[in-house]
Protein backbone atom coordinates (compact mmCIF):
# COMPACT_ATOMS: atom_id res chain seq x y z
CA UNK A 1 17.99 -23.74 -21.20
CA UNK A 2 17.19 -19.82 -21.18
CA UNK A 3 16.64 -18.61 -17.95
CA UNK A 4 12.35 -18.20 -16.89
CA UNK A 5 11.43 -14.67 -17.46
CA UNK A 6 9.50 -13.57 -14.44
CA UNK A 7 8.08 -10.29 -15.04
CA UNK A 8 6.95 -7.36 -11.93
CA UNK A 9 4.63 -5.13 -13.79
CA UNK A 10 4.10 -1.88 -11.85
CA UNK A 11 0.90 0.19 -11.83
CA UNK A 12 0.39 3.89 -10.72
CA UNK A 13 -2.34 3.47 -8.70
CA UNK A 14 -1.43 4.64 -5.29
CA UNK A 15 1.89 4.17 -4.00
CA UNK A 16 0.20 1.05 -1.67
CA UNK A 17 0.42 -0.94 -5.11
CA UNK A 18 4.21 0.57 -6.13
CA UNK A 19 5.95 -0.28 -2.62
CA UNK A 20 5.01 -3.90 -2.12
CA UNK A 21 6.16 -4.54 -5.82
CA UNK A 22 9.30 -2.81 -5.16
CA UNK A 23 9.76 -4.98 -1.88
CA UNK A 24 8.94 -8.34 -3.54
CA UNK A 25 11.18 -7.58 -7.15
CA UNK A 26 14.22 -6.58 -4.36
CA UNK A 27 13.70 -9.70 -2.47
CA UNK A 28 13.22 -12.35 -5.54
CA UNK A 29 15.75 -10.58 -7.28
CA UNK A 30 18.41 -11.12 -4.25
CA UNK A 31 17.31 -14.83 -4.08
CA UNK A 32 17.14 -16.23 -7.27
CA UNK A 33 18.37 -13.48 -9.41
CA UNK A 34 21.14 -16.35 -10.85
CA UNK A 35 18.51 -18.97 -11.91
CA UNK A 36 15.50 -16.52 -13.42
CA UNK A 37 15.61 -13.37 -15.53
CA UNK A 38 13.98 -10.69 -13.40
CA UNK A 39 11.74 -8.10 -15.67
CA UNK A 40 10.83 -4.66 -13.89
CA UNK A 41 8.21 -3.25 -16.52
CA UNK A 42 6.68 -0.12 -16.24
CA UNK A 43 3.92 -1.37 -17.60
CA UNK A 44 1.37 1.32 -18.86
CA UNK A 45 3.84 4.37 -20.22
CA UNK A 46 6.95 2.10 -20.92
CA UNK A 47 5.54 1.66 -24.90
CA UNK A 48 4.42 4.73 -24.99
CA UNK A 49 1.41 3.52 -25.98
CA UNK A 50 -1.87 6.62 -25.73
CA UNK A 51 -4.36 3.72 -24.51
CA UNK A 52 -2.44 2.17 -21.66
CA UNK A 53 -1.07 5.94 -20.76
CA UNK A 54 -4.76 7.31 -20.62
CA UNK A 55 -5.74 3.59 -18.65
CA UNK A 56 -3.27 4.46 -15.78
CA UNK A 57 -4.38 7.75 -15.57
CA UNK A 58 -7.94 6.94 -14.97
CA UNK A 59 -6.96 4.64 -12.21
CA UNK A 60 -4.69 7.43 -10.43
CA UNK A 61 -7.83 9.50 -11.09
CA UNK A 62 -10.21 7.11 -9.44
CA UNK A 63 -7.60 6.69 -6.12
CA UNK A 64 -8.00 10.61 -5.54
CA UNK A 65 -11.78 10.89 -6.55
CA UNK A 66 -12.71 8.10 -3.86
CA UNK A 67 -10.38 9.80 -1.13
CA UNK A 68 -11.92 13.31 -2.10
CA UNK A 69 -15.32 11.76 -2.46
CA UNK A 70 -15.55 8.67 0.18
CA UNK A 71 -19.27 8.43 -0.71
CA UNK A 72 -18.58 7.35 -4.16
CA UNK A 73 -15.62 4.88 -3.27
CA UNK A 74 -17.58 3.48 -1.01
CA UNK A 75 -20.16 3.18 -3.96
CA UNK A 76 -17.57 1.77 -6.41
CA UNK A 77 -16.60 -1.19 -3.62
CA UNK A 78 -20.38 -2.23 -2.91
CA UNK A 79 -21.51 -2.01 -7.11
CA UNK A 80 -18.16 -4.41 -7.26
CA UNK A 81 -19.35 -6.47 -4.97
CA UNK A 82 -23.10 -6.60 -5.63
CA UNK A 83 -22.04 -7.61 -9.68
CA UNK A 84 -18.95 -10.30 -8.77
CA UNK A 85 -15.80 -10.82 -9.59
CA UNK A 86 -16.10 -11.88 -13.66
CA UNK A 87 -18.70 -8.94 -14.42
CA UNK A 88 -16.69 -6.55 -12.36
CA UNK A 89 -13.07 -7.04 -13.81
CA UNK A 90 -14.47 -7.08 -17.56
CA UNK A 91 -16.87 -3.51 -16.73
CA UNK A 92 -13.38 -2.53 -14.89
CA UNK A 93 -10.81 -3.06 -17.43
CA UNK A 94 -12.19 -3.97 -20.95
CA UNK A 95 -15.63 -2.32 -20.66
CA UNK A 96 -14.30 1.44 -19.31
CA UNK A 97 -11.45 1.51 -22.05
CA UNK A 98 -11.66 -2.00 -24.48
CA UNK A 99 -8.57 -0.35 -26.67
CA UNK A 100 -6.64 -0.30 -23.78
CA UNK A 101 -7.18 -3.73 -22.55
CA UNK A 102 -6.53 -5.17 -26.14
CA UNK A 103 -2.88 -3.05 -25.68
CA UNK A 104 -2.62 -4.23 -21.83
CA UNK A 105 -2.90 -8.06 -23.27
CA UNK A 106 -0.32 -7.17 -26.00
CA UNK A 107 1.97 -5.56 -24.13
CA UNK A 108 1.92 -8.66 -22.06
CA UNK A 109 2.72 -11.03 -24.76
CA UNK A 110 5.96 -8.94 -25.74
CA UNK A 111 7.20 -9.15 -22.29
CA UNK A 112 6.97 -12.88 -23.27
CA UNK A 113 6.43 -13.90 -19.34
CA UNK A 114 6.76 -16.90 -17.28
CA UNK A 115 5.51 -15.66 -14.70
CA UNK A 116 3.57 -12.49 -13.74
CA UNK A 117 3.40 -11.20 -10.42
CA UNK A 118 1.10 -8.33 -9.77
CA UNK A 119 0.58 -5.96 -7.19
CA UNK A 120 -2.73 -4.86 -8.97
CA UNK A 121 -5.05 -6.62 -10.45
CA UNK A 122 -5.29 -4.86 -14.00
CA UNK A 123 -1.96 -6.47 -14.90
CA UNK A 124 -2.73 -9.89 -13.57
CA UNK A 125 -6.20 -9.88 -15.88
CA UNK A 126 -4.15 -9.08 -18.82
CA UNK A 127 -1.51 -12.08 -18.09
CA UNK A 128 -4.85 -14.36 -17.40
CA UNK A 129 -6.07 -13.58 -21.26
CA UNK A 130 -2.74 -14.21 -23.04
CA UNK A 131 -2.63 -16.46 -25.66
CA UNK A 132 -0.19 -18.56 -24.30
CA UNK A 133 -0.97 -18.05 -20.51
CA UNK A 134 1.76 -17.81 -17.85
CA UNK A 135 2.03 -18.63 -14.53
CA UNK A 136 0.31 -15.75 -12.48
CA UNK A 137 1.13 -14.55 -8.79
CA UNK A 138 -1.00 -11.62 -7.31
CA UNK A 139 0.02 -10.06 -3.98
CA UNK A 140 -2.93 -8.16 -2.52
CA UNK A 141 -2.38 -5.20 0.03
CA UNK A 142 -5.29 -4.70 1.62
CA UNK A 143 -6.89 -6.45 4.96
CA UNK A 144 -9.60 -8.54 2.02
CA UNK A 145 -9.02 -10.15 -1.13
CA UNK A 146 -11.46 -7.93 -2.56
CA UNK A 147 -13.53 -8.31 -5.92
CA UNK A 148 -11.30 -7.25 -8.62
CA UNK A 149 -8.19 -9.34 -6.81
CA UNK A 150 -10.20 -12.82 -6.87
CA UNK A 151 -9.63 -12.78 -10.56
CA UNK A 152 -8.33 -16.21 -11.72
CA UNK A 153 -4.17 -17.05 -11.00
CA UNK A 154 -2.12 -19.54 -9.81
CA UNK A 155 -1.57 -17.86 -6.22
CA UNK A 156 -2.85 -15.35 -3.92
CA UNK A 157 -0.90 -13.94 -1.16
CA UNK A 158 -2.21 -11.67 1.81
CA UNK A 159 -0.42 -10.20 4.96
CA UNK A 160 -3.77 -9.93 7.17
CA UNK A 161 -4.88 -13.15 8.89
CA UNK A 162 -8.44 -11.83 8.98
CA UNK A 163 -8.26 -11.62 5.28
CA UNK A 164 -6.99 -15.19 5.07
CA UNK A 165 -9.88 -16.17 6.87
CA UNK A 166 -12.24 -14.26 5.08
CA UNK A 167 -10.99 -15.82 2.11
CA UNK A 168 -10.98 -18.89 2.90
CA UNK A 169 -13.97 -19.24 4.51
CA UNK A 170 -16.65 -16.93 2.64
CA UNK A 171 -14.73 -17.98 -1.30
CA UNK A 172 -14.08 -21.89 -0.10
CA UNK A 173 -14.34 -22.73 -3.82
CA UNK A 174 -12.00 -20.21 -4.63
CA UNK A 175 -9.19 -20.85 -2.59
CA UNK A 176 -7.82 -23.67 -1.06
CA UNK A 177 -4.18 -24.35 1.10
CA UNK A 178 -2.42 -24.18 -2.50
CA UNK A 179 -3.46 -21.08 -4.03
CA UNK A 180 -3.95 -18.70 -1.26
CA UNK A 181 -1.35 -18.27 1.50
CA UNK A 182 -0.83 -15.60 4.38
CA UNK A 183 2.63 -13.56 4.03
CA UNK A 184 4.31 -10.85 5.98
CA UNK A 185 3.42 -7.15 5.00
CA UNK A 186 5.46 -6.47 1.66
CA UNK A 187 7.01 -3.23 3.79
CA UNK A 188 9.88 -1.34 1.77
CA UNK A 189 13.28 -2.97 2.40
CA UNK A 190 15.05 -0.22 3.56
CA UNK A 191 12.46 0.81 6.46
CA UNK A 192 14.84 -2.06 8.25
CA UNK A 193 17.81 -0.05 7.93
CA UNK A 194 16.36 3.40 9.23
CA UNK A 195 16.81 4.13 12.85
CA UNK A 196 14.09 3.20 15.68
CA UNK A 197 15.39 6.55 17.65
CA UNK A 198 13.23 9.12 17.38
CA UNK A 199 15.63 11.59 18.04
CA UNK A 200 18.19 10.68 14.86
CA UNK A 201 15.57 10.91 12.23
CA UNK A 202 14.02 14.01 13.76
CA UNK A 203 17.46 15.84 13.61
CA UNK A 204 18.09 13.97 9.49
CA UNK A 205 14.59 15.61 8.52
CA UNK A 206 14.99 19.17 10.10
CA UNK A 207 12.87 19.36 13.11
CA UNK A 208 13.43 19.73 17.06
CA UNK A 209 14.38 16.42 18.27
CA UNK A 210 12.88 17.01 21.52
CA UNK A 211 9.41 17.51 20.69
CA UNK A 212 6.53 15.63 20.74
CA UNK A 213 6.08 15.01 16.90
CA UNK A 214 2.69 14.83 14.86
CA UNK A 215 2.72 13.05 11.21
CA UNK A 216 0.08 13.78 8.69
CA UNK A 217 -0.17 11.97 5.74
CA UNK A 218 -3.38 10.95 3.40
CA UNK A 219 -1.64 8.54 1.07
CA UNK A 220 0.52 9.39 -2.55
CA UNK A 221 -2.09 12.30 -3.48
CA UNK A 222 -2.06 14.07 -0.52
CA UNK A 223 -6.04 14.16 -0.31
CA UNK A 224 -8.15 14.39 2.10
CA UNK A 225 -8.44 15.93 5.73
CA UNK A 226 -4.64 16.55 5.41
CA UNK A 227 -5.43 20.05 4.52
CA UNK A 228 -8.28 21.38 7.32
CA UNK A 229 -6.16 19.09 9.92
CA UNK A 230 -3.11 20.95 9.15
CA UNK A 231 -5.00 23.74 9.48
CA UNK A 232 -6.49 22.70 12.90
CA UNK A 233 -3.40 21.60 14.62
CA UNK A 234 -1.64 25.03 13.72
CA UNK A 235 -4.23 27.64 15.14
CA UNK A 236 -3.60 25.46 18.56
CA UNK A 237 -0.21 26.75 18.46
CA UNK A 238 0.97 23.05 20.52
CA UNK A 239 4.45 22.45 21.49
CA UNK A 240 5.09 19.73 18.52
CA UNK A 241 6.77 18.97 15.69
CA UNK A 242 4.20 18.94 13.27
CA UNK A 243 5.08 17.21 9.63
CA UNK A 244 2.56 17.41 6.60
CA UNK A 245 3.46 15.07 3.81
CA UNK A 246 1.11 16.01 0.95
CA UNK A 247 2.73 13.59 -1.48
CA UNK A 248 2.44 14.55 -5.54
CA UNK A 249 -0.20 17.03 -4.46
CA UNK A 250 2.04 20.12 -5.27
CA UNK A 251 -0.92 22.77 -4.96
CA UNK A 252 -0.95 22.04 -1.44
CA UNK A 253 2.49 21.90 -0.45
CA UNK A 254 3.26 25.37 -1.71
CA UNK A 255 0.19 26.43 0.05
CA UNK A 256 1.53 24.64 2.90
CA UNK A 257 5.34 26.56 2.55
CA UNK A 258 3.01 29.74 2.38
CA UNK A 259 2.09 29.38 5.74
CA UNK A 260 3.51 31.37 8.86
CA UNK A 261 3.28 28.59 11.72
CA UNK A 262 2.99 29.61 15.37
CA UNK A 263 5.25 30.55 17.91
CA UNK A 264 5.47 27.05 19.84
CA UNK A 265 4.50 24.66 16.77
CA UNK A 266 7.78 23.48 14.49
CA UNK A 267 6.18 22.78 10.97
CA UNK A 268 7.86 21.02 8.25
CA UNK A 269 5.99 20.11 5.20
CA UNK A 270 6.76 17.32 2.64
CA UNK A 271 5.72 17.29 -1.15
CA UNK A 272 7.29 13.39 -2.56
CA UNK A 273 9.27 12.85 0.25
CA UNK A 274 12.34 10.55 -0.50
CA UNK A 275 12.91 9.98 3.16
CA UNK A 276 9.24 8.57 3.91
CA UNK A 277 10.55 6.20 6.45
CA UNK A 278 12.39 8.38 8.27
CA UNK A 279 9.50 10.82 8.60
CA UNK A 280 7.46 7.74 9.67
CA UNK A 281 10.22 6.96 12.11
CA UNK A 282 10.45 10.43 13.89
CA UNK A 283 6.72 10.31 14.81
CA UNK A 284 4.74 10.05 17.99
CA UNK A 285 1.56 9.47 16.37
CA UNK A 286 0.15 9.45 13.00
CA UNK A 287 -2.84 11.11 11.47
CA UNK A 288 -4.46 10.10 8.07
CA UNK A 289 -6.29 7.93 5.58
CA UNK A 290 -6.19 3.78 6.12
CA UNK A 291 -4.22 2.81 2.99
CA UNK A 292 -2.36 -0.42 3.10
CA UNK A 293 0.82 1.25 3.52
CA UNK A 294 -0.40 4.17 5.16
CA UNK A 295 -1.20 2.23 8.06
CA UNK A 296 1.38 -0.33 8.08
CA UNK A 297 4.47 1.61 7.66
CA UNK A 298 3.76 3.49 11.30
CA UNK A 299 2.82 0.11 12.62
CA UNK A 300 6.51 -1.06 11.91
CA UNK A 301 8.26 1.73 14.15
CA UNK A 302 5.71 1.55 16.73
CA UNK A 303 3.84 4.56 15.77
CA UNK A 304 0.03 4.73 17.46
CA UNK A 305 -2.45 5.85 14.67
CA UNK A 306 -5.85 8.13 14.11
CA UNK A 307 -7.50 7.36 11.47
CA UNK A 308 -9.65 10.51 9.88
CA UNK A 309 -11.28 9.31 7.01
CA UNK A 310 -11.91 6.02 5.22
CA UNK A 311 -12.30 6.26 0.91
CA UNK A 312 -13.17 3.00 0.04
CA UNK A 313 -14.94 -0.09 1.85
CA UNK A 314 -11.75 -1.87 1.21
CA UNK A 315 -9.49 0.79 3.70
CA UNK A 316 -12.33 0.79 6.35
CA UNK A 317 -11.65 -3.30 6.20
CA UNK A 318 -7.72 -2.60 6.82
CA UNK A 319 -9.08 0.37 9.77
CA UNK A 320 -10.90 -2.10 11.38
CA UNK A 321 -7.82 -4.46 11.21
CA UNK A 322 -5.41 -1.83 13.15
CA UNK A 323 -8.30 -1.00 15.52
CA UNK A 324 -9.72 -4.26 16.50
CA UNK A 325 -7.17 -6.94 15.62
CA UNK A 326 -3.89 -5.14 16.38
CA UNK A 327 -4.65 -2.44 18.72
CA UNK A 328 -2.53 0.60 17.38
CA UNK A 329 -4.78 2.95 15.64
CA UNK A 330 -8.12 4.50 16.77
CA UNK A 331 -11.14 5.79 14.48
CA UNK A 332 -11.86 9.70 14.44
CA UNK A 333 -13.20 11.35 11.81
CA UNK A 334 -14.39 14.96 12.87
CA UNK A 335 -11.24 16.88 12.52
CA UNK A 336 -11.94 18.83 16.09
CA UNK A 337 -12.20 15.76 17.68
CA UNK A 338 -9.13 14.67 15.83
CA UNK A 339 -7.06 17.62 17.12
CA UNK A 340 -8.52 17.12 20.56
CA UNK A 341 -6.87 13.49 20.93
CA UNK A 342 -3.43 14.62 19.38
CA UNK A 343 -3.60 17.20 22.00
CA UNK A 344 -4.39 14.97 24.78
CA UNK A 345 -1.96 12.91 23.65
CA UNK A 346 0.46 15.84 23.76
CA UNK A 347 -0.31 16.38 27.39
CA UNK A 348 -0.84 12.47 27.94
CA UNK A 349 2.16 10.77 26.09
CA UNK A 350 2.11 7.89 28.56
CA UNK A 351 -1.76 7.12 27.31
CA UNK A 352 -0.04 5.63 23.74
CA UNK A 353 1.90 3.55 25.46
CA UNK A 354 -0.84 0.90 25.00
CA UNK A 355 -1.20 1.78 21.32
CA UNK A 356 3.45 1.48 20.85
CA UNK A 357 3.22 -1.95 22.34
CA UNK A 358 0.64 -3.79 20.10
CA UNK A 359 2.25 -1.66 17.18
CA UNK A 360 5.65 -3.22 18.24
CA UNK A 361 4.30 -7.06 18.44
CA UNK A 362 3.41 -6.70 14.33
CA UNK A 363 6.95 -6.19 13.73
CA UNK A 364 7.92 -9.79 12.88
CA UNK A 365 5.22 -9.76 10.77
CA UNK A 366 7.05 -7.80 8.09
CA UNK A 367 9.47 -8.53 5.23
CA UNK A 368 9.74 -10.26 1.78
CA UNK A 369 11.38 -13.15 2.05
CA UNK A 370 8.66 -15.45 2.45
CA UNK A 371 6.42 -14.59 -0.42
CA UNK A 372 8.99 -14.50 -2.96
CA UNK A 373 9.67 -18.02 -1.57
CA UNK A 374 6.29 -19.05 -2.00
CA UNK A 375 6.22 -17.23 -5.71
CA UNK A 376 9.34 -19.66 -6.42
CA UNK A 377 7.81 -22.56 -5.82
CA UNK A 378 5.05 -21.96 -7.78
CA UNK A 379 7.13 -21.41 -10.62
CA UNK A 380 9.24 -24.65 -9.37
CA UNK A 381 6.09 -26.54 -10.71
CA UNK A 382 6.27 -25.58 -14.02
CA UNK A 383 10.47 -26.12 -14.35
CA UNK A 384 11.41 -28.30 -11.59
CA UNK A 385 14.93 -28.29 -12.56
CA UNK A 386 15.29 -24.62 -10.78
CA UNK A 387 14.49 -26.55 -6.89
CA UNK A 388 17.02 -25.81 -4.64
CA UNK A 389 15.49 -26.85 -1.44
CA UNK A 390 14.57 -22.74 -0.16
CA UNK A 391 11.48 -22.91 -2.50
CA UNK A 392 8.08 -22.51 0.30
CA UNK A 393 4.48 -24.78 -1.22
C-alpha cells in the first residue's frame, strides 16, 4: 500500500505557532519517517495563491496589533469567547476573508492528507471541511485550549497541566481521556544541544562573559516595551550585558545599532537572530511579552523571567502559569519598576536563585517525543497495519 500522507501545515502567525511545528515534523519525521510520507507545506504562500497570501498577512497583522494595542487583544479574546467556538472560527476564517477560506479548503484537498496536524487552528478548520475529511491533530501552545483551538479534530494536545484541567473540566463534553492529552512543551530540538554555561554562549554571541546579562525580547515582531525598556536600562549605565532581540522588526534594530551605549553597559542587539537559543542560554534574566515560547524557552535553561506586558487574555493565562504554577517569572509592567528589579537583581543575583530552581524542575517537561507518539496512534486507528508497539493512546 502507499505510504499515509501526514501533512505539517505551517502558519506565520508568530513564531510560537512555527517552532512547535518544526519540533513535532523533526520528531515524527525521525520516528516513523519509514512507514508515513511526511508533508512540510507552507501552507498560505506555497501556491502562490493572492487570497491565502493576503489571509496570512492579516493574521501576522493581528499578532503585532494586539501586542502594540493590548486593549484590543484583550478585546478580540473576550468577543471570542462571549460568541463560542462555531460562531467564532466561521467570523474568524470564512467571514473576515470567505475567498480565502474556499482556497485554504482547496489547498487542503491537493495536499491529499491523512492526517493534518496543526499548530494553528486556521489550518485544522480547513482539514475539518474537506470533502473527504482526514484525520486531524492540533497541538495548542498556550497555557488554555482557547476558543478558536476547540474547533472539532480527532486530538488535542497541551503542555500546561492547568490547561488540561481547564479543559477537561469547564468543556467535559468536549474532551474526554481520548481526544485531549497533556504533552511536554514542543521546545525546538536543538535548544538540547546548546550549552547550559553561561559563559560559552556569551563568548559565541559577542558579549563579556563575565557580566551579569539582561535579555529582552517581545516575541517574532519585536513589539512592545522592548523599545522604552531598552531605552531605560541604557541611561542606567549598569554593569551588564544587555541583549535586545527585536526579531523581523528591522526599523528598530537599526535604530537600536544607532545607538551609542554607556560606558559600563555591553549592548548587543539582534534583528532574526539564528542563534535564539544561545542568546536565551547566555541570560541571567529575561524581560518581555508572555508568548508560549517566549516564556518557555528561558524556562528550559533556567532563566528567571519579568514579564512587562500581556497582548492577549490568552498570554496573561500562560503569565499566570510561570508566576503561580511554576515559580520562575514575576509580573511588572511599568517599565521603571521593570528596570528597578533588573537592577536589584544586578546587585542581588543570589535573590533569583529561587526563580533558577523552579525554572530548572520544568526541564523534563520538554521535548517531542511523546506527542508525535500520541499523533501515531491516532493515525494507528485508521491503518492498523503501521502498529509497531511505540505508538502512545
Amino acid at each position: 500500500m502507499n505510504k499515509p500522507r501526514v501533512v505539517f501545515p505551517f502558519t506565520e502567525a508568530g513564531l510560537g505557532h512555527i517552532m512547535p511545528m518544526n519540533s513535532l515534523a523533526d520528531e515524527f519525521e525521525k520516528l516513523y519517517g519509514d512507514k508515513v510520507e511526511v508533508v512540510r507545506s507552507n501552507f498560505f504562500t506555497e501556491t502562490g495563491d493572492p487570497n491565502l497570501i493576503k489571509y496570512q498577512k492579516h493574521l501576522s497583522d493581528s499578532v503585532k496589533n494586539y501586542n502594540r494595542h493590548p486593549l484590543l487583544g484583550f478585546f478580540a479574546t473576550f468577543n471570542m469567547d462571549f460568541w463560542g467556538t462555531a460562531i467564532s472560527s466561521w467570523s474568524a476564517i470564512v467571514f473576515i476573508e470567505q475567498n480565502a477560506a474556499e482556497a485554504g479548503i482547496k489547498h487542503m484537498e491537493e495536499l491529499a492528507p491523512d492526517l493534518v496536524v496543526s499548530t494553528h487552528w486556521a489550518t485544522n478548520y480547513y482539514a475539518m471541511h474537506m470533502k473527504e475529511r482526514p484525520l486531524t491533530a492540533v497541538y495548542c501552545p498556550d497555557a488554555k485550549v482557547n476558543t478558536l483551538f476547540r474547533y472539532k479534530s480527532d486530538l488535542t494536545l497541551i503542555s500546561m497541566p492547568t490547561g488540561y484541567r481547564r479543559a477537561r473540566g469547564m468543556h467535559f463534553k468536549r474532551y474526554n481521556n481520548d481526544n485531549i492529552k497533556l504533552v511536554p512543551f514542543l521546545i525546538r530540538n536543538e535548544a538540547f544541544s546548546v550549552s547550559l554555561d553561561k559563559a560559552v554562549n556569551r563568548r559565541k554571541i559577542g558579549v563579556d562573559e563575565d557580566k551579569f546579562t539582561v535579555l529582552l525580547a517581545d516575541g517574532g515582531y519585536g513589539v512592545g516595551k522592548l523599545k522604552p525598556m531598552t531605552e531605560e536600562l541604557l541611561a542606567r549605565n549598569l554593569p551588564i550585558n544587555l541583549i535586545s532581540v527585536c526579531g523581523r522588526n528591522e526599523e528598530l534594530y537599526k535604530y537600536f545599532l544607532s545607538l551609542a551605549p554607556p560606558q559600563n553597559t555591553t549592548f548587543k542587539p539582534f534583528g532574526m537572530a539564528e542563534n535564539m537559543l544561545e542568546i536565551v542560554a547566555s541570560a541571567d534574566i529575561s524581560c518581555g511579552k508572555s508568548g508560549a515560547s517566549m516564556m518557555a524557552e528561558p524556562c528550559f535553561f533556567g532563566i528567571p523571567q519579568i514579564i512587562t506586558h500581556y497582548a492577549t487574555d490568552i498570554e496573561r493565562w500562560i503569565g499566570r502559569y510561570y508566576i503561580k504554577t511554576v515559580g520562575s517569572a514575576m509580573k511588572i509592567f511599568n517599565v521603571k519598576k521593570a528596570a528597578d528589579k533588573v537592577e536589584y537583581f544586578v546587585n542581588n543575583p543570589q535573590a533569583l536563585q529561587p526563580y533558577i530552581d523552579a525554572a530548572k524542575a520544568q526541564r523534563p517537561n520538554y521535548g517531542a517525543e511523546k506527542c508525535a507518539r500520541y499523533i501515531f496512534g491516532l493515525l494507528c486507528k485508521r491503518f492498523p497495519e503501521l502498529k509497531d508497539g511505540s505508538e502512545l493512546y
